[in-house]
PDB file of N, CA and C in Angstrom:
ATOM      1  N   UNK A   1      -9.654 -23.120  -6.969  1.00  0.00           N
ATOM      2  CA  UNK A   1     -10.261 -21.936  -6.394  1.00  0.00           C
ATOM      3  C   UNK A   1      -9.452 -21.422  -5.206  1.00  0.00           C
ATOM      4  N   UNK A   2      -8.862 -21.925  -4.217  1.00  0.00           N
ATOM      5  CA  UNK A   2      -7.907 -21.905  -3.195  1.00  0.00           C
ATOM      6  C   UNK A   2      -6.698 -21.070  -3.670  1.00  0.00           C
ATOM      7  N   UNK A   3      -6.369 -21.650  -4.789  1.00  0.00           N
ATOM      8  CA  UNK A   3      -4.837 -21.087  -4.957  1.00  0.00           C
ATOM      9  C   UNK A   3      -5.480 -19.526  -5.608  1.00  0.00           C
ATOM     10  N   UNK A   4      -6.296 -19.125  -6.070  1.00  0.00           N
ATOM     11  CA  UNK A   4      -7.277 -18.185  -6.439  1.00  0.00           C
ATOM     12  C   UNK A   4      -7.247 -17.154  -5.424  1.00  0.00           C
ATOM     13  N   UNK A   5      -7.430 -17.967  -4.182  1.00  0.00           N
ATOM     14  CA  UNK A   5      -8.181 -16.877  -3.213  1.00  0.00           C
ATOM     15  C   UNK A   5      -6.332 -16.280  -2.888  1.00  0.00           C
ATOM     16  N   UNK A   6      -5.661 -17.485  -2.832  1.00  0.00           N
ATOM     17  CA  UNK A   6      -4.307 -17.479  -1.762  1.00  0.00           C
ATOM     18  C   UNK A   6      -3.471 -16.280  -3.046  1.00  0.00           C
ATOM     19  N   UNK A   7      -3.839 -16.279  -4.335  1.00  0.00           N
ATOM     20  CA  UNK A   7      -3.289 -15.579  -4.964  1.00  0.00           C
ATOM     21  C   UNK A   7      -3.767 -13.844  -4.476  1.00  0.00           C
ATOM     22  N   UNK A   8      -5.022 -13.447  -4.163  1.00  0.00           N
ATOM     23  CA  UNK A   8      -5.435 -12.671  -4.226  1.00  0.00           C
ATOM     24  C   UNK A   8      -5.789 -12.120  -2.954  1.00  0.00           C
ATOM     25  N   UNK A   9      -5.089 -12.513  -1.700  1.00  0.00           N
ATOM     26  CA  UNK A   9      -4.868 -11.899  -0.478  1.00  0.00           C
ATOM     27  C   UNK A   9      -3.468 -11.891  -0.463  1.00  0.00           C
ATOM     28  N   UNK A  10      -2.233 -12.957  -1.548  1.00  0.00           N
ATOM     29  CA  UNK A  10      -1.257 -12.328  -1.269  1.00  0.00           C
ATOM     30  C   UNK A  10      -0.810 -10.671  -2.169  1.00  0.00           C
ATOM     31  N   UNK A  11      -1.385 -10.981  -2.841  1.00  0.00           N
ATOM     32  CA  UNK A  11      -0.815  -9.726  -4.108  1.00  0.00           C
ATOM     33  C   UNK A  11      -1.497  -8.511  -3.052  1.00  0.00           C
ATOM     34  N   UNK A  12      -2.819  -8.726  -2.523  1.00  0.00           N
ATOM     35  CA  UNK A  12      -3.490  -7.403  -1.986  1.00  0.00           C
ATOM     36  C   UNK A  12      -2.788  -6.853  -0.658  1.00  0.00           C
ATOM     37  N   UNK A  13      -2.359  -8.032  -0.107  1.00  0.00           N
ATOM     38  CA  UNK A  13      -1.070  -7.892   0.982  1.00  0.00           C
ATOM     39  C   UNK A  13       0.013  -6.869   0.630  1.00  0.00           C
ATOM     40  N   UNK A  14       0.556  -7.670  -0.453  1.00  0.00           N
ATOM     41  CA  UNK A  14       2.121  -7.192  -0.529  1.00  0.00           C
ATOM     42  C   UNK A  14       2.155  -5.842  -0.953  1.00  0.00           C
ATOM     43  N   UNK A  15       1.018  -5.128  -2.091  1.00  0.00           N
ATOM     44  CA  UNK A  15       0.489  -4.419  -2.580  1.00  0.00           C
ATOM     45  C   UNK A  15       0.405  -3.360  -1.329  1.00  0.00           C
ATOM     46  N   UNK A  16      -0.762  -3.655  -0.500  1.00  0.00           N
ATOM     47  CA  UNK A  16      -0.990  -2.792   0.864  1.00  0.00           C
ATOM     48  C   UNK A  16       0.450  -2.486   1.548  1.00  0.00           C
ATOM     49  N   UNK A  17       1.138  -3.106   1.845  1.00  0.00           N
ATOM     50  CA  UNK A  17       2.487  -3.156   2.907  1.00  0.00           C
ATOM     51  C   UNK A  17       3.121  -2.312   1.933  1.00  0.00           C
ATOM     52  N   UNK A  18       3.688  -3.071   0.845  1.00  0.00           N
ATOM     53  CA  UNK A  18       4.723  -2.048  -0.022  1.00  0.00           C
ATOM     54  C   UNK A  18       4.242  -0.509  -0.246  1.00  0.00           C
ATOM     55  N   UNK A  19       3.145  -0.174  -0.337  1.00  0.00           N
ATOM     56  CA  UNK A  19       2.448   1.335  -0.615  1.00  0.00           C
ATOM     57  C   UNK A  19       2.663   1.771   0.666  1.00  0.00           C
ATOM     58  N   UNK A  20       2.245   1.397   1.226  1.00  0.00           N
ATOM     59  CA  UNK A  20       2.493   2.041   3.126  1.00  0.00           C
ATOM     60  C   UNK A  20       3.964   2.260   3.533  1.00  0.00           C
ATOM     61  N   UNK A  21       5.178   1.348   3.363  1.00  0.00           N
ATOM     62  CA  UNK A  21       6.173   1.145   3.311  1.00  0.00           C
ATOM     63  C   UNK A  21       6.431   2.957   2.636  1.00  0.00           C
ATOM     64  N   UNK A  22       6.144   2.579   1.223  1.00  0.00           N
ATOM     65  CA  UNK A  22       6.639   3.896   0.547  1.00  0.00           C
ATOM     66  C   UNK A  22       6.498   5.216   0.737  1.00  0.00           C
ATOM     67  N   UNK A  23       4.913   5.178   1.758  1.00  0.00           N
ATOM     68  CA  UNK A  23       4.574   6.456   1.812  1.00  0.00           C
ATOM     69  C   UNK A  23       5.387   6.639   3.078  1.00  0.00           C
ATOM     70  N   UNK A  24       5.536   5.480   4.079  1.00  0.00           N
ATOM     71  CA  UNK A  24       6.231   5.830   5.067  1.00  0.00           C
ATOM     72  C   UNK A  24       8.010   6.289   5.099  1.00  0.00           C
ATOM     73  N   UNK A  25       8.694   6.112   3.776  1.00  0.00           N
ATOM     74  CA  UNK A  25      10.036   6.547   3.441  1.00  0.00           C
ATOM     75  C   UNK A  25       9.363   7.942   2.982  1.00  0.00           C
ATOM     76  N   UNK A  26       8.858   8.036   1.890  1.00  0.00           N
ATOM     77  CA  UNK A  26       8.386   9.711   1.677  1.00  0.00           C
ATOM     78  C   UNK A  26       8.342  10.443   2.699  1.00  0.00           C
ATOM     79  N   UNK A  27       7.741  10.192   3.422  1.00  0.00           N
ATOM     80  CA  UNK A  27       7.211  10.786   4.541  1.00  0.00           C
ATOM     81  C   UNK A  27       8.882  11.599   5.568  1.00  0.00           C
ATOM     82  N   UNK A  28       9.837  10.250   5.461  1.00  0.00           N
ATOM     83  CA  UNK A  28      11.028  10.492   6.358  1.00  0.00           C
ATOM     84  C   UNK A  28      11.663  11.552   5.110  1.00  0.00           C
ATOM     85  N   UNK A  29      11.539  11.115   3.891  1.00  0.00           N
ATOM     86  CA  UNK A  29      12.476  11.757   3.200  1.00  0.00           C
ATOM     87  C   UNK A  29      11.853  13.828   2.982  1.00  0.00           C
ATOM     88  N   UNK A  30      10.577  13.553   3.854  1.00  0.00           N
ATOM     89  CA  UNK A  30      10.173  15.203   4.323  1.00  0.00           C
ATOM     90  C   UNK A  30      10.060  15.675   5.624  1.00  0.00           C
ATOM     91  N   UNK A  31      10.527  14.452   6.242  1.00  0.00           N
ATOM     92  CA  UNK A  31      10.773  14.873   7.595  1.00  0.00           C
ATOM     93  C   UNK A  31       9.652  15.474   8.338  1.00  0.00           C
ATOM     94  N   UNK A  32       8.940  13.838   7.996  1.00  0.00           N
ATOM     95  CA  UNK A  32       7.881  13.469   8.771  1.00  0.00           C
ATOM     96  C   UNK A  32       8.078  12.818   9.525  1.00  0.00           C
ATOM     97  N   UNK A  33       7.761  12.880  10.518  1.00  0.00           N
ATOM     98  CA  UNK A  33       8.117  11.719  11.657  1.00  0.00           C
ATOM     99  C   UNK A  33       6.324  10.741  11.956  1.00  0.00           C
ATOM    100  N   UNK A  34       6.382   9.848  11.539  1.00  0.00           N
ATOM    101  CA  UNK A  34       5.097   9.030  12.168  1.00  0.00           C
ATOM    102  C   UNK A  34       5.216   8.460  13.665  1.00  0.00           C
ATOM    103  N   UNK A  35       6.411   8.157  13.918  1.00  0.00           N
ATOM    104  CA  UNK A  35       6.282   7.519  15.825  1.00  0.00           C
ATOM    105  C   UNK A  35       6.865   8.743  16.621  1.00  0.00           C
ATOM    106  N   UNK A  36       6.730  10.340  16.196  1.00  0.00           N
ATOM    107  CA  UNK A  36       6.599  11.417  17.050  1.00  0.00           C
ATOM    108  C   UNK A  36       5.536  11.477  18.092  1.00  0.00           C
ATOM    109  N   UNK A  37       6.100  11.784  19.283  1.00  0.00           N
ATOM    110  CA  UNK A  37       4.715  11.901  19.916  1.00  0.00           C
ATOM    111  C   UNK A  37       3.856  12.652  20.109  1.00  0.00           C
ATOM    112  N   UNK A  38       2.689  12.365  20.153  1.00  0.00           N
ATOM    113  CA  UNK A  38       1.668  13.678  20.281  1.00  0.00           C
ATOM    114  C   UNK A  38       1.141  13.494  19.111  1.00  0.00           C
ATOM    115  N   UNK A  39       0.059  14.108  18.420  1.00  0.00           N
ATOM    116  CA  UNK A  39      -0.124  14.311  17.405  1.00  0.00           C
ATOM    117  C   UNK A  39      -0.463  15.601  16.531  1.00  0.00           C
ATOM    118  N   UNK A  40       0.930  15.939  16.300  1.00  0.00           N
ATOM    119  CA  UNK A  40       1.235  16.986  15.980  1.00  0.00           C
ATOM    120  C   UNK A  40       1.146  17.267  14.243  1.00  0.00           C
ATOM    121  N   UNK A  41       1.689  18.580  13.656  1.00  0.00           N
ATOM    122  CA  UNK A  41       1.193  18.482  12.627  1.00  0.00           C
ATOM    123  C   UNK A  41       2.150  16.972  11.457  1.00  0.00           C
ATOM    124  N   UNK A  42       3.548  17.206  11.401  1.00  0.00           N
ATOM    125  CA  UNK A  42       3.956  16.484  11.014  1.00  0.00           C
ATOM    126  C   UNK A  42       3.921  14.936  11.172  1.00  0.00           C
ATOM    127  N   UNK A  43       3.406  14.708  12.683  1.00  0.00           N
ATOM    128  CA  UNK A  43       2.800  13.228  12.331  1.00  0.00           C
ATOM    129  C   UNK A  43       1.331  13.086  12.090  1.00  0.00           C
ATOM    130  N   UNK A  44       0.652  13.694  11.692  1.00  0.00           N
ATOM    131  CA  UNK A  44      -0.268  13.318  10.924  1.00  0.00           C
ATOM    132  C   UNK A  44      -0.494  13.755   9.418  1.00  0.00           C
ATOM    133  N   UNK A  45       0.640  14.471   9.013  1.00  0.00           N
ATOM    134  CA  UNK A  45       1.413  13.827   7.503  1.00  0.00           C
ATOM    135  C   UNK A  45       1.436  13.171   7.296  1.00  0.00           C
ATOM    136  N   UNK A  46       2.370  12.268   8.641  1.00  0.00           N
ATOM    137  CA  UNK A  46       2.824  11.118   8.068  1.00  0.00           C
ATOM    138  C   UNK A  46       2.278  10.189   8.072  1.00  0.00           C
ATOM    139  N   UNK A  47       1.135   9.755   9.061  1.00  0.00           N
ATOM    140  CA  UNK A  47      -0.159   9.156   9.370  1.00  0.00           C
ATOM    141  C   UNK A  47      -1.290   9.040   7.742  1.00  0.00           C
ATOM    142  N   UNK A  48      -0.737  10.502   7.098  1.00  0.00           N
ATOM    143  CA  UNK A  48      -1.590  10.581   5.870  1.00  0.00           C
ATOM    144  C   UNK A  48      -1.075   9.405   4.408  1.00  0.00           C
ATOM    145  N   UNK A  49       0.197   9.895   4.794  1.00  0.00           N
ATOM    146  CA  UNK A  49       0.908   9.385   3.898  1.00  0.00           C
ATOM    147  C   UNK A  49       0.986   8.063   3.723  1.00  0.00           C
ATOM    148  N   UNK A  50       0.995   7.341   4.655  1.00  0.00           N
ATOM    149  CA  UNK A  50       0.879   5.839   4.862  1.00  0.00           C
ATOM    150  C   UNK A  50      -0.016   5.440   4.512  1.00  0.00           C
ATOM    151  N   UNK A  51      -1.378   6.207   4.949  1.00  0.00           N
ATOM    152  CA  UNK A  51      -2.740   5.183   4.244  1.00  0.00           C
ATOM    153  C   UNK A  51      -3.297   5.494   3.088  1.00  0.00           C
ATOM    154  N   UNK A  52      -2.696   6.862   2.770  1.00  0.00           N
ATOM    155  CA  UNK A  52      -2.578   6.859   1.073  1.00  0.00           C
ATOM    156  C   UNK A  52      -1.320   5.887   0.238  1.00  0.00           C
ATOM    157  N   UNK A  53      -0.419   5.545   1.034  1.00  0.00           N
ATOM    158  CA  UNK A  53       0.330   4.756  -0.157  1.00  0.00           C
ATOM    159  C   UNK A  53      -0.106   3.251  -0.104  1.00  0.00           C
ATOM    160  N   UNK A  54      -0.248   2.943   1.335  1.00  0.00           N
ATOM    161  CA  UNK A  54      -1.551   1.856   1.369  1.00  0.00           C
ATOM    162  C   UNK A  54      -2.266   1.357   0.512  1.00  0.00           C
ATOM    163  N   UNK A  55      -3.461   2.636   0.191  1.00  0.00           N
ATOM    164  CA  UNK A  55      -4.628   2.373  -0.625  1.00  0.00           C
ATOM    165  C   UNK A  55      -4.185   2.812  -2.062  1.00  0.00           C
ATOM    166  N   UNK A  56      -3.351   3.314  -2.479  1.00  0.00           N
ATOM    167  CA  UNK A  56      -2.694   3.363  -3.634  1.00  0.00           C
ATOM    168  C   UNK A  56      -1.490   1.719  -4.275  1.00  0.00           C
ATOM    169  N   UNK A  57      -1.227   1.312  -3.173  1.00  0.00           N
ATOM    170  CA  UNK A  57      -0.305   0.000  -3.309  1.00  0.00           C
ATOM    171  C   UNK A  57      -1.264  -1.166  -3.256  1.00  0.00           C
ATOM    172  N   UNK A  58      -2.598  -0.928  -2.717  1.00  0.00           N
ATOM    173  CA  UNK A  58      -3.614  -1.729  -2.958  1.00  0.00           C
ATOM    174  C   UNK A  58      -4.451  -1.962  -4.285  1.00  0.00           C
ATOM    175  N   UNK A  59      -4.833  -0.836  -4.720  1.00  0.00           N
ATOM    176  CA  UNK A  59      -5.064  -0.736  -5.869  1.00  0.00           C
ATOM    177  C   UNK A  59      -4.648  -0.834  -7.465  1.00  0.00           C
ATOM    178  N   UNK A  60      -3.119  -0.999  -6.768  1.00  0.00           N
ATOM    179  CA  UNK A  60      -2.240  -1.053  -8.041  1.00  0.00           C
ATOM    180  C   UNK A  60      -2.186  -2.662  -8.415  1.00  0.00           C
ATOM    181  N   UNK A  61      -2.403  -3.369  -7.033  1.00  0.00           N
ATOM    182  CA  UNK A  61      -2.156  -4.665  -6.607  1.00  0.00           C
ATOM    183  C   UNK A  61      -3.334  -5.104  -7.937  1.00  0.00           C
ATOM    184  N   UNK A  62      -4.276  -5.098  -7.635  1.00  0.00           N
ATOM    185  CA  UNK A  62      -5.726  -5.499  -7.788  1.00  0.00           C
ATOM    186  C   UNK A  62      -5.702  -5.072  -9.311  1.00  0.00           C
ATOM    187  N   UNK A  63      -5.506  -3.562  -9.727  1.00  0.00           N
ATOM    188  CA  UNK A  63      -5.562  -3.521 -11.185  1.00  0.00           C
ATOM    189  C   UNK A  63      -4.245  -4.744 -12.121  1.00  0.00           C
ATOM    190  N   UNK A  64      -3.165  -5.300 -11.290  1.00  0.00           N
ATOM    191  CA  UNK A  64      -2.304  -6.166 -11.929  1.00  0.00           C
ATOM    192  C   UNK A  64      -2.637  -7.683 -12.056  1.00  0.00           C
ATOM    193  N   UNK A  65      -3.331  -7.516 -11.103  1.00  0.00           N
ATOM    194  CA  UNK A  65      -3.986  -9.089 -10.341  1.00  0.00           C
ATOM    195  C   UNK A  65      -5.284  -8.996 -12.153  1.00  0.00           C
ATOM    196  N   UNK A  66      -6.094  -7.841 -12.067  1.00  0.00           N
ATOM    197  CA  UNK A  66      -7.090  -7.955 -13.215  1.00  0.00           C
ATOM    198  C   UNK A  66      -6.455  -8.145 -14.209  1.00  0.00           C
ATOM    199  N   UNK A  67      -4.903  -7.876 -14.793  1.00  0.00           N
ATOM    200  CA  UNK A  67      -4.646  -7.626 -16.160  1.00  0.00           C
ATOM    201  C   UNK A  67      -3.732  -9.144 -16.738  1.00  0.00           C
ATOM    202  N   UNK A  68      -3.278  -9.694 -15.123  1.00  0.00           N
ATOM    203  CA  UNK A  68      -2.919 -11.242 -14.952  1.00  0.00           C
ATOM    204  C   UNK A  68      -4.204 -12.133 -15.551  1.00  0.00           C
ATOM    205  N   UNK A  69      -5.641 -11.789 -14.843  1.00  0.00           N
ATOM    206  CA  UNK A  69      -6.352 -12.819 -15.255  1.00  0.00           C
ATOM    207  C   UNK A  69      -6.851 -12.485 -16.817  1.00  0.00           C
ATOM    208  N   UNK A  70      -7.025 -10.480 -17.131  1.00  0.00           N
ATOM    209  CA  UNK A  70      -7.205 -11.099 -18.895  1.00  0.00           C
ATOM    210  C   UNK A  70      -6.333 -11.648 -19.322  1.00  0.00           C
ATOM    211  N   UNK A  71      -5.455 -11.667 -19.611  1.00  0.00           N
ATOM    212  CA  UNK A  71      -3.971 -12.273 -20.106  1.00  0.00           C
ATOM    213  C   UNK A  71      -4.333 -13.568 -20.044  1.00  0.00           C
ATOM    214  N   UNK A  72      -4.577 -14.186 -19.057  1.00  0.00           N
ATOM    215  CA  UNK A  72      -4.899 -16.084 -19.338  1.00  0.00           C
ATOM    216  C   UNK A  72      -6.378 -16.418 -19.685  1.00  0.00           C
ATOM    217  N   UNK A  73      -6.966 -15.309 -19.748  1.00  0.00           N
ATOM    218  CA  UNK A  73      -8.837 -15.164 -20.747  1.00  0.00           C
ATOM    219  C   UNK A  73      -8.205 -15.791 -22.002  1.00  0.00           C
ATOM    220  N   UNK A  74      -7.523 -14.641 -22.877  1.00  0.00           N
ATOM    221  CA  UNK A  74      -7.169 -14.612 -24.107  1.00  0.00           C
ATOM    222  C   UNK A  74      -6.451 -15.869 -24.374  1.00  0.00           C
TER     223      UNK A  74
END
């Protein structure tokens, strides 16, 4: 059950970081700046962008993590 749990905070981890990661290159590659100061319009693009690739890199996590455990159902 351990290696269970340890499986399924790392995938939701790496999942979260890598999506955030990505939205945070998108973001540069539109010339967004997220550590601009102030909060201006373009950093809270980029502010957007991050916790959408976040919760998109989370979710992707979790639907792979589900298709790992049918796979050893069957």
């Amino acid at each position: 059950m351990s290696s269970q749990l340890l499986k399924e905070g790392l995938s939701d981890a790496i999942g979260f970081v890598g999506g955030a990661l990505t939205g945070f290159w998108i973001g540069r590659l539109l010339g967004l700046d997220l550590f601009a100061p102030g909060y201006g319009n373009a950093s809270v693009g980029a502010i957007v962008l991050v916790g959408l690739g976040g919760g998109i890199g989370l979710q992707l996590a979790r639907k792979w993590r589900s298709r790992q455990t049918d796979n050893t159902k069957e």
